[in-house]
PDB file of N, CA and C in Angstrom:
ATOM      1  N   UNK A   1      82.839 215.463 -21.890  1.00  0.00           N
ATOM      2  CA  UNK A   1      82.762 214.013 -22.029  1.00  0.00           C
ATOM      3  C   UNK A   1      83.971 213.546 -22.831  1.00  0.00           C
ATOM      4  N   UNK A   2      84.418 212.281 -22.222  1.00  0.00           N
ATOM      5  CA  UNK A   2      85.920 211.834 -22.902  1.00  0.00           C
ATOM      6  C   UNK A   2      85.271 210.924 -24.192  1.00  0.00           C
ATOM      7  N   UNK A   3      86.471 210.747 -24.782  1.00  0.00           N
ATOM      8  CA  UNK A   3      86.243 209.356 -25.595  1.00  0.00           C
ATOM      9  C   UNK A   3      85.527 208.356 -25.145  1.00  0.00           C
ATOM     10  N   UNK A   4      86.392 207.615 -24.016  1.00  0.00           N
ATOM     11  CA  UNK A   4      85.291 206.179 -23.291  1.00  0.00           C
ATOM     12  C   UNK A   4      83.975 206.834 -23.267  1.00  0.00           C
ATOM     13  N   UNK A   5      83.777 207.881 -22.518  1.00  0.00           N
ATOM     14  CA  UNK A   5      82.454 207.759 -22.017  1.00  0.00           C
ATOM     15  C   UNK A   5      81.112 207.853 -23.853  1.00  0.00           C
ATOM     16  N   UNK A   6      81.784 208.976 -24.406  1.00  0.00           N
ATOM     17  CA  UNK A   6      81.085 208.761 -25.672  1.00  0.00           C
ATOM     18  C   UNK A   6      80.933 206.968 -26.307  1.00  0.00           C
ATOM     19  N   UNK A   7      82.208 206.654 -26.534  1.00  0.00           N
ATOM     20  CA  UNK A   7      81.932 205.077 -26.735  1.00  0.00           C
ATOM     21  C   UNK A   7      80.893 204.211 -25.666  1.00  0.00           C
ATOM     22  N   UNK A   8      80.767 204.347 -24.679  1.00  0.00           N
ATOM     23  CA  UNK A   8      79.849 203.884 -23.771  1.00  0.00           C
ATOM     24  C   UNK A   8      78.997 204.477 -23.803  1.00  0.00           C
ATOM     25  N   UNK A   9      78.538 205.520 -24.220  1.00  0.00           N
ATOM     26  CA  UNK A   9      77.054 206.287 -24.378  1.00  0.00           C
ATOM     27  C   UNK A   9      76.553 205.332 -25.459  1.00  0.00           C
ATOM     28  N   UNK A  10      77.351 205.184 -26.601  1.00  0.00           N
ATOM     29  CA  UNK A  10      77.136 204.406 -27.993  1.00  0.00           C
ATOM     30  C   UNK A  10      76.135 202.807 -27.369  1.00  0.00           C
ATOM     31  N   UNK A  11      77.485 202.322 -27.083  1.00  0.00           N
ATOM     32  CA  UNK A  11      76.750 200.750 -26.506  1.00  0.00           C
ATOM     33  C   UNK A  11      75.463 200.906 -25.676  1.00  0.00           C
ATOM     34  N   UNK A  12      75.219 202.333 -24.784  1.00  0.00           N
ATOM     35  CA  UNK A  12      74.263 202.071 -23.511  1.00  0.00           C
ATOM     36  C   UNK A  12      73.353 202.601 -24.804  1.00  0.00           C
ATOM     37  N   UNK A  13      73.324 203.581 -25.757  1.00  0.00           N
ATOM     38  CA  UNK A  13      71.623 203.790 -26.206  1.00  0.00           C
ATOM     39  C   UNK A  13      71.419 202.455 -27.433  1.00  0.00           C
ATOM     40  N   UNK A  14      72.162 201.713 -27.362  1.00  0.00           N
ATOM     41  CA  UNK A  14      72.071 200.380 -28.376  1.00  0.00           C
ATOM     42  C   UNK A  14      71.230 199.635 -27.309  1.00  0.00           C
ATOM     43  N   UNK A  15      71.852 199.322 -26.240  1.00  0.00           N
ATOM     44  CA  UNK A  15      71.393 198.553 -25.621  1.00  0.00           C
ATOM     45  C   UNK A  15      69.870 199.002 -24.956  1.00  0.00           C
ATOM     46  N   UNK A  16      69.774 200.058 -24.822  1.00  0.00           N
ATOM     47  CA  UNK A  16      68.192 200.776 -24.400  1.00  0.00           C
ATOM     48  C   UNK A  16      67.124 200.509 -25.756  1.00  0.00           C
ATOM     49  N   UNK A  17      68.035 201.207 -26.721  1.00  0.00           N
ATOM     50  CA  UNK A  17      66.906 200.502 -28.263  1.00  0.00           C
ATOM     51  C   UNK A  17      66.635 199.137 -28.081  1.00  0.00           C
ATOM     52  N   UNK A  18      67.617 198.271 -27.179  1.00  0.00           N
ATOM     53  CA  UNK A  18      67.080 196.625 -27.904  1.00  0.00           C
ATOM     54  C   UNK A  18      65.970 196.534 -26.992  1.00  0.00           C
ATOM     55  N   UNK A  19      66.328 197.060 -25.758  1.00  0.00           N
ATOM     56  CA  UNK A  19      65.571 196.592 -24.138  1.00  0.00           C
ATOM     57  C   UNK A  19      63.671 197.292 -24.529  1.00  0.00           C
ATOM     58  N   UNK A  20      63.428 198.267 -25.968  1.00  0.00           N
ATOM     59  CA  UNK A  20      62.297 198.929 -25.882  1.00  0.00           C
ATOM     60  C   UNK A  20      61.264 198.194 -26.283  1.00  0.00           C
ATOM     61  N   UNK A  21      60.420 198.678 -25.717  1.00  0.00           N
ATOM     62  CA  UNK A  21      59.153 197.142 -25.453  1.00  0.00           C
ATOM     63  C   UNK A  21      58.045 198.460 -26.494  1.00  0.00           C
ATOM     64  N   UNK A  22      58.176 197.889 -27.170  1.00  0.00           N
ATOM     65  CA  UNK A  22      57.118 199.056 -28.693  1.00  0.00           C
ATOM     66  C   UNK A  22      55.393 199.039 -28.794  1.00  0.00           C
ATOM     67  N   UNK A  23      55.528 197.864 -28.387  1.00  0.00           N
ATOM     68  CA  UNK A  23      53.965 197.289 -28.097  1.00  0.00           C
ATOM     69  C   UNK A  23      52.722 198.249 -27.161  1.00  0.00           C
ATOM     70  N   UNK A  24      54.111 198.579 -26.209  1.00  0.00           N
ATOM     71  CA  UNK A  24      53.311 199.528 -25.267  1.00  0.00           C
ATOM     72  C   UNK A  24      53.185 200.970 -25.829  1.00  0.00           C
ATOM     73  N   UNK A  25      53.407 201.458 -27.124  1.00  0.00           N
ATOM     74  CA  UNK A  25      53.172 202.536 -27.442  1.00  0.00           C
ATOM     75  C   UNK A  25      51.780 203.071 -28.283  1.00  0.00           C
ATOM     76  N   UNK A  26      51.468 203.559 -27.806  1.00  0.00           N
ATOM     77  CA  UNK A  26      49.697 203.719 -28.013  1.00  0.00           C
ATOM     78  C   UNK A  26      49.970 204.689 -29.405  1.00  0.00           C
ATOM     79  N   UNK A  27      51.003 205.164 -29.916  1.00  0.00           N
ATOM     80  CA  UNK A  27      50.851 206.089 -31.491  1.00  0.00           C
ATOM     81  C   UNK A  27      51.284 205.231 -32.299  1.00  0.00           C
ATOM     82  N   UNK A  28      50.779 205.118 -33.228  1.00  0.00           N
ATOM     83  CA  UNK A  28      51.003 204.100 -34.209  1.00  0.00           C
ATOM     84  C   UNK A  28      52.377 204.360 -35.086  1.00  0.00           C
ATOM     85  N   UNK A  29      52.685 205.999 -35.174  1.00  0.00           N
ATOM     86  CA  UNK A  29      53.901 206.409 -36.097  1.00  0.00           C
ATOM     87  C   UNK A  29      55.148 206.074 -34.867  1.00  0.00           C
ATOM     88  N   UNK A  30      54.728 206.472 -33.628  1.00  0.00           N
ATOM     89  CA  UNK A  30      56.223 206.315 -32.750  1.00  0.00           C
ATOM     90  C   UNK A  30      56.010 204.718 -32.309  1.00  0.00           C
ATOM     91  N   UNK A  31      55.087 203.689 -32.302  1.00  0.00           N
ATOM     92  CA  UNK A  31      55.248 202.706 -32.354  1.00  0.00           C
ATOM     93  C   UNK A  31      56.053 201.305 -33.369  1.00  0.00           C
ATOM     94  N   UNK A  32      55.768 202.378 -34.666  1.00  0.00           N
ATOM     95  CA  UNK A  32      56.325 202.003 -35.729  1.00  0.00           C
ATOM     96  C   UNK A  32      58.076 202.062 -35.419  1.00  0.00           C
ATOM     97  N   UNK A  33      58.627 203.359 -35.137  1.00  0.00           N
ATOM     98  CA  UNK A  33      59.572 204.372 -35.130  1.00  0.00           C
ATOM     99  C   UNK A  33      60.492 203.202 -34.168  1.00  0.00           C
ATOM    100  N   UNK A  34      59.831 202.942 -32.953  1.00  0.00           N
ATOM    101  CA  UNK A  34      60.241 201.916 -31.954  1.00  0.00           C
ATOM    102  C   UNK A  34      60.480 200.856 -32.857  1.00  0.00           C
ATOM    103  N   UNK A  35      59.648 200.391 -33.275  1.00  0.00           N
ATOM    104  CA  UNK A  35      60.281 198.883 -33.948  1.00  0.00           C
ATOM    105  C   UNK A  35      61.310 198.842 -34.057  1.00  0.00           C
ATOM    106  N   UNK A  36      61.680 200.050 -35.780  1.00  0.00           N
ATOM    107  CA  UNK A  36      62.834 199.723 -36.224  1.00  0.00           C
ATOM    108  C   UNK A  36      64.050 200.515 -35.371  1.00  0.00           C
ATOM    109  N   UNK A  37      64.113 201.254 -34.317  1.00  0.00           N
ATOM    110  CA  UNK A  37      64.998 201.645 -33.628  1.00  0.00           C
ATOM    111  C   UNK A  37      65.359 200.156 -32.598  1.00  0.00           C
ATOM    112  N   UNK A  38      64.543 199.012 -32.256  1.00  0.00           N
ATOM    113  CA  UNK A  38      65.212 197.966 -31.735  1.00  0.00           C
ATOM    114  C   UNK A  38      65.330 197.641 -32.679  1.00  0.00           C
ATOM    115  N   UNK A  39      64.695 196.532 -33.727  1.00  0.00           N
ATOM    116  CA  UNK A  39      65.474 195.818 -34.735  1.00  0.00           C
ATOM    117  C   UNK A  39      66.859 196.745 -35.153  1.00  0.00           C
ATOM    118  N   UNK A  40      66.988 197.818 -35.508  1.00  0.00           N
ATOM    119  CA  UNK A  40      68.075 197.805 -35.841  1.00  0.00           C
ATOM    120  C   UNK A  40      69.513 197.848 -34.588  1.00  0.00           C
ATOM    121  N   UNK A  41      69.210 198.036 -33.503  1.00  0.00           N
ATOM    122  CA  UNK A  41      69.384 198.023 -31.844  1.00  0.00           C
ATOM    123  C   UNK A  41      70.377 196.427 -32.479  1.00  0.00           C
ATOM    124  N   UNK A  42      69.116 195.530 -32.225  1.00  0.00           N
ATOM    125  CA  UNK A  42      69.362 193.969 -31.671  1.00  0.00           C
ATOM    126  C   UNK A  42      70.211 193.457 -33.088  1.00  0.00           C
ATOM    127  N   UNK A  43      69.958 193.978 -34.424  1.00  0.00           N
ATOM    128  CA  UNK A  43      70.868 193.529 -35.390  1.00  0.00           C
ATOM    129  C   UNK A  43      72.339 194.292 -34.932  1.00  0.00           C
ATOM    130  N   UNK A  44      72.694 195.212 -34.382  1.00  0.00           N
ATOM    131  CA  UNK A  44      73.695 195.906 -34.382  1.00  0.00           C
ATOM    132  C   UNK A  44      74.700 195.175 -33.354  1.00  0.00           C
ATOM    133  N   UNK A  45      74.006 194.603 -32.213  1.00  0.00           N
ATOM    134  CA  UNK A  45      74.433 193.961 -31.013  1.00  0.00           C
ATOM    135  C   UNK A  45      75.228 191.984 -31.533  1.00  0.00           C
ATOM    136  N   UNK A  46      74.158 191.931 -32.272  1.00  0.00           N
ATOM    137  CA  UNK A  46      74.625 190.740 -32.863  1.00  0.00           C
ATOM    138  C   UNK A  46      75.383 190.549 -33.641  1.00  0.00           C
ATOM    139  N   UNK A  47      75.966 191.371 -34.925  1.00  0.00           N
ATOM    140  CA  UNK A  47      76.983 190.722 -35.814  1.00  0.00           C
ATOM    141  C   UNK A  47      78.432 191.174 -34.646  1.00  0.00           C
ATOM    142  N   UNK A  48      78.755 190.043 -34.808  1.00  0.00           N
ATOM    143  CA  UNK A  48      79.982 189.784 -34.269  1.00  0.00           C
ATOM    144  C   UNK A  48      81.492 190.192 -35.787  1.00  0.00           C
ATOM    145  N   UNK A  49      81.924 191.043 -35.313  1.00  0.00           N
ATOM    146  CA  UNK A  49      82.971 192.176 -36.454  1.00  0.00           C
ATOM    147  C   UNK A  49      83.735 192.776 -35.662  1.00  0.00           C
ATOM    148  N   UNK A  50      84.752 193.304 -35.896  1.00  0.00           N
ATOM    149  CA  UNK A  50      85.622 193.959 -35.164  1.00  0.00           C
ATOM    150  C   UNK A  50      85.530 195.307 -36.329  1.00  0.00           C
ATOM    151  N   UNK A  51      84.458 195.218 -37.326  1.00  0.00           N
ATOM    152  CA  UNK A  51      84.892 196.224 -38.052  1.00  0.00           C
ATOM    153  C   UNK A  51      84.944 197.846 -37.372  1.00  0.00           C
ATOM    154  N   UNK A  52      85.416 199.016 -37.725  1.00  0.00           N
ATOM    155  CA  UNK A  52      85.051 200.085 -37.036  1.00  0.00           C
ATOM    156  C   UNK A  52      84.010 200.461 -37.207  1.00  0.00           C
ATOM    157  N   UNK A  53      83.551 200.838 -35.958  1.00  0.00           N
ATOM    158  CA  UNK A  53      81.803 200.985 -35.984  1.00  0.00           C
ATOM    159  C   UNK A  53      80.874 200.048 -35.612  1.00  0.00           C
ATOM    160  N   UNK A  54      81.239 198.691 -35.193  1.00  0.00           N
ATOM    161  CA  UNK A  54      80.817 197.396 -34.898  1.00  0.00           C
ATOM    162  C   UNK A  54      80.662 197.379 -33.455  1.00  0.00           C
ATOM    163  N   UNK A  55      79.686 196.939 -32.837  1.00  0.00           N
ATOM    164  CA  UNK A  55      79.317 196.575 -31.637  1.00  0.00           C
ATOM    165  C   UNK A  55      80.865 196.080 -30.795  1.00  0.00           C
ATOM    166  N   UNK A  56      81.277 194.792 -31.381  1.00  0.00           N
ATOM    167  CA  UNK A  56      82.836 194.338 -30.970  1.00  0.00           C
ATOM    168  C   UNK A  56      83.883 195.578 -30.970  1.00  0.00           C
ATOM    169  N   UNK A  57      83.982 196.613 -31.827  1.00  0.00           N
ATOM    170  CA  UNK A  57      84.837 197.188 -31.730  1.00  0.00           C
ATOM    171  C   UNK A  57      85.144 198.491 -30.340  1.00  0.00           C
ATOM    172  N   UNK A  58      83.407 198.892 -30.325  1.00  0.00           N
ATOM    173  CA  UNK A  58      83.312 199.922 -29.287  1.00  0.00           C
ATOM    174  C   UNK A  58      83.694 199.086 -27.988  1.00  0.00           C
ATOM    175  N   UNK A  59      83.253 198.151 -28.101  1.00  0.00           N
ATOM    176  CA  UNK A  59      83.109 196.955 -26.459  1.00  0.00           C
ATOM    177  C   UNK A  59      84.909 197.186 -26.256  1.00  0.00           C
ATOM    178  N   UNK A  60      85.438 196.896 -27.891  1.00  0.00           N
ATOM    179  CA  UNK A  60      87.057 196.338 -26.760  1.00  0.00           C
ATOM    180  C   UNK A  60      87.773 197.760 -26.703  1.00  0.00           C
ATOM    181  N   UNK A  61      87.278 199.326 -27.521  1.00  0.00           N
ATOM    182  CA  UNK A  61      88.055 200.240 -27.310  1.00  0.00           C
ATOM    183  C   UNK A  61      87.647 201.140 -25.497  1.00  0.00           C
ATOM    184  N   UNK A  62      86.551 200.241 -24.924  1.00  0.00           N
ATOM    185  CA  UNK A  62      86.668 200.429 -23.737  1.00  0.00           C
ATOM    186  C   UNK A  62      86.664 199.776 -22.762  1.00  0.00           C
ATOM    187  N   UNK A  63      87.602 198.800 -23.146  1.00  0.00           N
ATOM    188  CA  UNK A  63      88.083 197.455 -22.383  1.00  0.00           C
ATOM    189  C   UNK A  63      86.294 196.469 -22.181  1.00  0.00           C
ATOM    190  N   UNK A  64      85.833 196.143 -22.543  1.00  0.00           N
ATOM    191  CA  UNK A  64      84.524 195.250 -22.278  1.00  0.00           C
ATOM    192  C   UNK A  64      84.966 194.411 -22.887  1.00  0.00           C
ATOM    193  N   UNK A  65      84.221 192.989 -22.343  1.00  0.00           N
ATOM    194  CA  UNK A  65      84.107 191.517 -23.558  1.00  0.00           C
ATOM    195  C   UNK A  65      83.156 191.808 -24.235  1.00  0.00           C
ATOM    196  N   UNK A  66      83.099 192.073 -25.859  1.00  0.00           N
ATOM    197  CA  UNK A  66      82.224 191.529 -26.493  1.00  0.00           C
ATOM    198  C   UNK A  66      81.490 190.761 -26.121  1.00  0.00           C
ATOM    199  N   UNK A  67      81.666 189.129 -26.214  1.00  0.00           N
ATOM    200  CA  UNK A  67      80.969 188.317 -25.714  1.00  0.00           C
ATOM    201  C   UNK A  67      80.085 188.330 -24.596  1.00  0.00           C
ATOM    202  N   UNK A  68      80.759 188.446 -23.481  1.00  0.00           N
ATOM    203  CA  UNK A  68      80.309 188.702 -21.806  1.00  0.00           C
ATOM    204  C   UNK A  68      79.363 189.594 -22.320  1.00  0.00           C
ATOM    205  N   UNK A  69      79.688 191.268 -22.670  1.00  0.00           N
ATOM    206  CA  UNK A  69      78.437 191.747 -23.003  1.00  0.00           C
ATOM    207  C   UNK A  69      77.559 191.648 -23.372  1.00  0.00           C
ATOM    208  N   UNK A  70      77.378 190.842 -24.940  1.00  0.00           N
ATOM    209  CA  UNK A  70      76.402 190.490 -25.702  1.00  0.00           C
ATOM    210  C   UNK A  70      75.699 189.482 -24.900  1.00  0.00           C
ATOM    211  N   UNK A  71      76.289 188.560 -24.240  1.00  0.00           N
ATOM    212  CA  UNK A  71      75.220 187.634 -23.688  1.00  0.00           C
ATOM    213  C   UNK A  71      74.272 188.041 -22.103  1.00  0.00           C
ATOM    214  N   UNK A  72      75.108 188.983 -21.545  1.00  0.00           N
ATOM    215  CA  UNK A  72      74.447 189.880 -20.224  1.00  0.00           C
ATOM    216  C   UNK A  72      73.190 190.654 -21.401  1.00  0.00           C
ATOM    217  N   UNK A  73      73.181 191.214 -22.227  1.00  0.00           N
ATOM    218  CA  UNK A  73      72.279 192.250 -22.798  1.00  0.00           C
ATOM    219  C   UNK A  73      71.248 191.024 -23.311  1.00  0.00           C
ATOM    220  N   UNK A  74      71.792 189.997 -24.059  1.00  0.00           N
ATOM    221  CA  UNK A  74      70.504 189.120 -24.528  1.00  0.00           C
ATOM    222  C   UNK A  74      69.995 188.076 -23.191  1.00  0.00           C
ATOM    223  N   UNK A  75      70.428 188.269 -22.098  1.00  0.00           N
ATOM    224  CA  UNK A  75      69.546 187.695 -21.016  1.00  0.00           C
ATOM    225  C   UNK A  75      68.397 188.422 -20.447  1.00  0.00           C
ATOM    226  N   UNK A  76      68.790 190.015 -20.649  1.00  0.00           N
ATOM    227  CA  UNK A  76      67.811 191.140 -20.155  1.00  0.00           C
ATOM    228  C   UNK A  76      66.404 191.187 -21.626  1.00  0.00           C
ATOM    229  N   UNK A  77      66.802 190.338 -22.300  1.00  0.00           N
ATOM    230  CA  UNK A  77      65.669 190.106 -23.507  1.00  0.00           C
ATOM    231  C   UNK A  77      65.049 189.219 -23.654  1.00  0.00           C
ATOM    232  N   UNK A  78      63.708 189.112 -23.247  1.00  0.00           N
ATOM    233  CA  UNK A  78      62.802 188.523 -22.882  1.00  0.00           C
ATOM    234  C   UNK A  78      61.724 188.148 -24.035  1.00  0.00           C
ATOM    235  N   UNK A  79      61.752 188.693 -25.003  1.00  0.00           N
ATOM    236  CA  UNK A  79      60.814 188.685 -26.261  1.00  0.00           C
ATOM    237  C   UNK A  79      61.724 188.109 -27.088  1.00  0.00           C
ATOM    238  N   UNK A  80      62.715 187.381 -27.050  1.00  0.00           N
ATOM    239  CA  UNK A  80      62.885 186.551 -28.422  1.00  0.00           C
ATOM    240  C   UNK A  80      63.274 187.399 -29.457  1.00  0.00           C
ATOM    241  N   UNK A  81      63.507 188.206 -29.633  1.00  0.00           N
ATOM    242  CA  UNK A  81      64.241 188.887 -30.971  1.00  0.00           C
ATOM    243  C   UNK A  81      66.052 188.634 -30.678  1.00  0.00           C
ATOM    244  N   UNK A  82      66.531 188.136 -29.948  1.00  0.00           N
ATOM    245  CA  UNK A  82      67.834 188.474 -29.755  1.00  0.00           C
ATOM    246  C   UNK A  82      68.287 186.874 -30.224  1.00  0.00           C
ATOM    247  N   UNK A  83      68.111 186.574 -30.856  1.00  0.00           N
ATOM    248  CA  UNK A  83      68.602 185.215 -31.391  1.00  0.00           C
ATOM    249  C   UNK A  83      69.512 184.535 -32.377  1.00  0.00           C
TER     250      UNK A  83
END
């Protein structure tokens, strides 16, 4: 696996944490576990930073829009946390 694709592994399991619907998990410890793996998902997607390590930064070291992205990922979010 190259660089891009690791950087795009990064963004795609961010974006799978935000997309996880927790509710449907019948164990109360991996339901928990879910929460904060989206909240911290959907906070990660949102601050807008170019710092290294920042949602913005992985997006432009493999040519993506930030923006364009962030708003394609918060249309696929349907529960209101992406706000």
């Amino acid at each position: 696996m190259g660089e891009k694709e690791l950087f795009l592994a990064v963004i795609q399991q961010a974006i799978n944490d935000s997309l996880l619907n927790p509710s449907a998990i019948k164990s109360p410890h991996k339901r928990e576990k879910a929460w904060r793996m989206k909240e911290k998902a959907v906070a990660w997607l949102k601050v807008t930073s170019e710092k290294v390590g920042s949602f913005d930064w992985y997006c432009k070291l493999v040519g993506l829009s930030p923006s364009w992205t962030r708003r394609k990922i918060k249309e696929r979010l349907d529960d209101g946390r992406f706000k």
